[in-house]
N, C-alpha and C. Protein backbone atom coordinates (compact mmCIF):
# COMPACT_ATOMS: atom_id res chain seq x y z
N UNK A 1 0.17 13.00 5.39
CA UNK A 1 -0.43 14.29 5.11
C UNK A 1 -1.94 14.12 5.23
N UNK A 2 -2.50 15.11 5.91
CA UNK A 2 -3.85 15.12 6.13
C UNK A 2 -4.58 16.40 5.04
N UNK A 3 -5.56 15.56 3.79
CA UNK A 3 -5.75 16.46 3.40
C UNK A 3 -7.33 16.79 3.43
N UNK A 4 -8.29 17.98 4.03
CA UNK A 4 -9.37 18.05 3.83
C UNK A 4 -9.86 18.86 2.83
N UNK A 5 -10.60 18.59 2.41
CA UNK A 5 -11.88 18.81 0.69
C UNK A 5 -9.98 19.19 -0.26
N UNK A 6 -10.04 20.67 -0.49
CA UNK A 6 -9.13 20.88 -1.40
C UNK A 6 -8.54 19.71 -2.10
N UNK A 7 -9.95 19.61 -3.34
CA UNK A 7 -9.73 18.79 -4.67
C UNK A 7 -8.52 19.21 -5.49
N UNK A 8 -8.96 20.26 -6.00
CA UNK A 8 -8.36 20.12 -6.96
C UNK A 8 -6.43 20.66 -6.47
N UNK A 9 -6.67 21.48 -5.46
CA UNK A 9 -5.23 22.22 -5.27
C UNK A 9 -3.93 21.37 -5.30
N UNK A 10 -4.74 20.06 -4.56
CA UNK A 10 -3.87 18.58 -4.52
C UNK A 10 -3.53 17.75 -5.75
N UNK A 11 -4.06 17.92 -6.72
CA UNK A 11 -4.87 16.45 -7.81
C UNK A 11 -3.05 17.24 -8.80
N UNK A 12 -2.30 15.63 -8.54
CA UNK A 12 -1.20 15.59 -9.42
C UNK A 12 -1.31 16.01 -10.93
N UNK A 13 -2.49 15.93 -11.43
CA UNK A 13 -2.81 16.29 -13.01
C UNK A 13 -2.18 17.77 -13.33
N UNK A 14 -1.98 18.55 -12.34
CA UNK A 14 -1.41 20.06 -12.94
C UNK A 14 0.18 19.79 -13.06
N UNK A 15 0.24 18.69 -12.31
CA UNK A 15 1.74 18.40 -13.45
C UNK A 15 2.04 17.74 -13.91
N UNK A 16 0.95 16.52 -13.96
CA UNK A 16 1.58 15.25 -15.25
C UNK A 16 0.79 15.08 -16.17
N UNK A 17 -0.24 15.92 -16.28
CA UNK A 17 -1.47 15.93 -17.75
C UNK A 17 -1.71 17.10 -18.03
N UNK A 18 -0.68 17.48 -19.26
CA UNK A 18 -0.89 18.59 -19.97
C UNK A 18 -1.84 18.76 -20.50
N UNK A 19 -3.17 17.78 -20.93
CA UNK A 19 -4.78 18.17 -21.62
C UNK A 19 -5.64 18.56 -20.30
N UNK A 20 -5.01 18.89 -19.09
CA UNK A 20 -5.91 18.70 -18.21
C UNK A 20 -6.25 20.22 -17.44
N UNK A 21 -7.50 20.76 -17.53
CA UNK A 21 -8.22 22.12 -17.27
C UNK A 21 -7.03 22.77 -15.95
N UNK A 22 -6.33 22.16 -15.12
CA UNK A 22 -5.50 22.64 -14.06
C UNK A 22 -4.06 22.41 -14.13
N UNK A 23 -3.31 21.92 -15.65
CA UNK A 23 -1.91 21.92 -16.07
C UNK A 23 -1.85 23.25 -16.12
N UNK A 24 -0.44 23.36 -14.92
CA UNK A 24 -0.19 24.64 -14.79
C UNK A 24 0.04 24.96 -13.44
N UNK A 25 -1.40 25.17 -12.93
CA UNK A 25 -1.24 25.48 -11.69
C UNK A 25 -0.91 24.92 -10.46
N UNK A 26 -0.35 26.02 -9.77
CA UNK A 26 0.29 26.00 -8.93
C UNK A 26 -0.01 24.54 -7.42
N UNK A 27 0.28 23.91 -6.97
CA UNK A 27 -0.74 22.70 -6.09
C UNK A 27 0.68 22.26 -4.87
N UNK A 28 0.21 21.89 -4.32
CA UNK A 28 0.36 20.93 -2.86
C UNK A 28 0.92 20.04 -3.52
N UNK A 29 2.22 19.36 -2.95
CA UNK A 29 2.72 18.30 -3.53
C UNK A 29 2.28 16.92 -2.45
N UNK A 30 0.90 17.09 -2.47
CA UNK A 30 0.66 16.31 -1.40
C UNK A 30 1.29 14.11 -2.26
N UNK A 31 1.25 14.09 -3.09
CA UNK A 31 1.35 12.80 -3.70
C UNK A 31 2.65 12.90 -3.23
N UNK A 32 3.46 13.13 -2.94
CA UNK A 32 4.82 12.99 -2.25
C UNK A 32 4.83 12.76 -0.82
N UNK A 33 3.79 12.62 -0.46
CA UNK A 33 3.42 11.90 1.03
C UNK A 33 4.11 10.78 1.27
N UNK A 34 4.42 10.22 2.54
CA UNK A 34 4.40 8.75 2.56
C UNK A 34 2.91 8.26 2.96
N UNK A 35 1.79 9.06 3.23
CA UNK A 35 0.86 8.52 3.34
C UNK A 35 0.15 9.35 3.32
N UNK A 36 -1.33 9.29 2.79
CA UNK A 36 -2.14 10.80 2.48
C UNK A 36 -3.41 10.33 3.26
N UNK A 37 -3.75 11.19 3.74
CA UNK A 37 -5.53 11.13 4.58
C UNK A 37 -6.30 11.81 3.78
N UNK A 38 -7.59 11.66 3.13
CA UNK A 38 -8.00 12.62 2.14
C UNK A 38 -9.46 12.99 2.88
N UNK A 39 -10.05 13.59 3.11
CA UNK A 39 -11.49 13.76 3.98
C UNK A 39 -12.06 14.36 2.75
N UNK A 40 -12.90 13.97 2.27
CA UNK A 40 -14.25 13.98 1.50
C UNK A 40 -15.84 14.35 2.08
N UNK A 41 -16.72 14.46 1.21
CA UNK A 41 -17.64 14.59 1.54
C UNK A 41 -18.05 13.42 0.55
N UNK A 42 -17.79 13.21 -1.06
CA UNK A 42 -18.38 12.04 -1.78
C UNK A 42 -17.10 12.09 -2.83
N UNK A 43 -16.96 11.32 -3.78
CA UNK A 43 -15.99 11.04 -4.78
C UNK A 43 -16.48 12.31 -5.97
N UNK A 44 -17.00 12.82 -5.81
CA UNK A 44 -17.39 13.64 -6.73
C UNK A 44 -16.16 15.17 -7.38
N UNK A 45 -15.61 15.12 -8.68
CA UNK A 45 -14.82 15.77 -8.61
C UNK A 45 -14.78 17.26 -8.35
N UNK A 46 -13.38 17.69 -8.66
CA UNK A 46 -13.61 19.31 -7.81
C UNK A 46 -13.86 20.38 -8.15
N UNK A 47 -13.77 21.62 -8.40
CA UNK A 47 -14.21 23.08 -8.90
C UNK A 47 -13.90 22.54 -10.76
N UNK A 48 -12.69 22.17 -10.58
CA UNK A 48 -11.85 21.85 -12.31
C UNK A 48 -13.19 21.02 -13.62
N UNK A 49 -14.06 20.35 -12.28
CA UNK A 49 -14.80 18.71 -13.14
C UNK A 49 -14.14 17.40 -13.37
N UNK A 50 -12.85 17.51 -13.05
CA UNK A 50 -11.83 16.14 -13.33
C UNK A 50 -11.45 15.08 -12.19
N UNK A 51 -11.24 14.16 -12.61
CA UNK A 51 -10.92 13.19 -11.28
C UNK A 51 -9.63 13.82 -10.55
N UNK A 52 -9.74 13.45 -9.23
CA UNK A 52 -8.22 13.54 -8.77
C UNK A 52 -7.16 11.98 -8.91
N UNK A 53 -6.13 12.35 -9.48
CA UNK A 53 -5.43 11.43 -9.50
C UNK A 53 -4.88 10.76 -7.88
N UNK A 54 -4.92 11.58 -6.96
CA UNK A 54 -4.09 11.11 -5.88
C UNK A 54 -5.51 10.47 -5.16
N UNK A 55 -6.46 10.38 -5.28
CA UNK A 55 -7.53 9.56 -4.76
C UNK A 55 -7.36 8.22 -4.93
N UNK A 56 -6.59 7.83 -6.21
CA UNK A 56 -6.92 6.64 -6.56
C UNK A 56 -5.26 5.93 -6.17
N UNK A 57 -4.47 6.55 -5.87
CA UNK A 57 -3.14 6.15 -5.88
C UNK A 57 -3.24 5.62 -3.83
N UNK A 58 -2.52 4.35 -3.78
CA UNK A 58 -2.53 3.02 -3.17
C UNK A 58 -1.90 3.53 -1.62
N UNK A 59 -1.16 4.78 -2.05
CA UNK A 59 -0.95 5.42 -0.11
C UNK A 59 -2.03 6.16 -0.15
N UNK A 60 -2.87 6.42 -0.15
CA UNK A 60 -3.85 7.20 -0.03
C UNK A 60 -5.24 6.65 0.53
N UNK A 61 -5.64 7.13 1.72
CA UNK A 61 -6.88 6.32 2.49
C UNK A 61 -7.76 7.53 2.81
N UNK A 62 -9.20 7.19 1.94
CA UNK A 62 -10.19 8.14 1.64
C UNK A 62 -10.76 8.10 3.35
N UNK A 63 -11.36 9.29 3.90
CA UNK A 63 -12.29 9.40 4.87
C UNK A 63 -13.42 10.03 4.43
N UNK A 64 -14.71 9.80 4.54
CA UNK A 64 -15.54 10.26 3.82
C UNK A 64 -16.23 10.97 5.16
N UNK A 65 -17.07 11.51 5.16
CA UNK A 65 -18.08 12.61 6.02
C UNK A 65 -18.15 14.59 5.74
N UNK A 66 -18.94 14.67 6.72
CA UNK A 66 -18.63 16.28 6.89
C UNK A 66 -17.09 16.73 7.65
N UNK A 67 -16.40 17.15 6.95
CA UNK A 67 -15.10 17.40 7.82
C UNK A 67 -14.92 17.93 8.78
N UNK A 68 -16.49 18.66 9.88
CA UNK A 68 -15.98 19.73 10.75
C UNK A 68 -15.78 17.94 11.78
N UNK A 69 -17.15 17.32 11.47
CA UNK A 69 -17.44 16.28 12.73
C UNK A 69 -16.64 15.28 12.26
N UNK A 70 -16.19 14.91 10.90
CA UNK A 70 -15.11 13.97 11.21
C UNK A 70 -13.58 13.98 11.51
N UNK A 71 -13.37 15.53 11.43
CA UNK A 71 -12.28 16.14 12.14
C UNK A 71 -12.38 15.94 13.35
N UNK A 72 -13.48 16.25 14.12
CA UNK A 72 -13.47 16.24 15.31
C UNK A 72 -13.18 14.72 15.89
N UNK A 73 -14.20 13.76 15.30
CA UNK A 73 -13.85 12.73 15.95
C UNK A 73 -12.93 11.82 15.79
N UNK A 74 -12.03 12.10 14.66
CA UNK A 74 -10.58 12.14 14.43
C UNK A 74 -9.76 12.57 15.38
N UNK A 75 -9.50 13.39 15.92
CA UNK A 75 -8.75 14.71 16.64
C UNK A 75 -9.12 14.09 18.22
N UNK A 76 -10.75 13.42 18.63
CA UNK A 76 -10.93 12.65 19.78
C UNK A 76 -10.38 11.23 20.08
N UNK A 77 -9.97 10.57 18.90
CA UNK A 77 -9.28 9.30 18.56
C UNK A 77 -8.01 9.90 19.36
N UNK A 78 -7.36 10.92 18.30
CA UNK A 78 -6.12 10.74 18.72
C UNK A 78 -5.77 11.16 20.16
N UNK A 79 -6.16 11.52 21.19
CA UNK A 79 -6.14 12.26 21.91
C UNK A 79 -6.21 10.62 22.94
N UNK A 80 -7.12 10.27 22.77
CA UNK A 80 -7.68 8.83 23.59
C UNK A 80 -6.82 8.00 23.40
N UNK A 81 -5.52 8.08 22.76
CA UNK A 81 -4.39 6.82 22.70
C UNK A 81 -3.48 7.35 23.93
């Protein structure tokens, strides 16, 4: 699963931490990936203020940049195989 910015919509905490500002809502079951792409801009958390849990979980491989240009040169990778 390729996921860009959308912190918090992803972040497993709305269903396994009931003290947590986004228990409840509705989210992407992206942690059910077999492998997650996360595109960032910095580790900094999301609209909520809370960490994301699926950042830190071991299938999950951070890409950091602006997402239009590291989409792009993502999207030129794949194309070049």
């Amino acid at each position: 699963m390729l996921v860009v910015g959308a912190n918090d919509v992803v972040n497993p905490a709305a269903k396994t931490s009931p003290g947590a500002p986004i228990y409840g809502m509705p989210i992407l079951n992206a942690n059910e990936a077999q492998q997650v792409v996360f595109m960032k801009r910095s580790m900094r958390p999301g609209f909520a203020g809370i960490d994301n849990e699926l950042l830190f979980d071991p299938k999950t491989t951070l890409l950091f940049g602006d997402a239009k240009d590291t989409m792009s040169k993502l999207l030129a990778a794949v194309k070049a195989q």
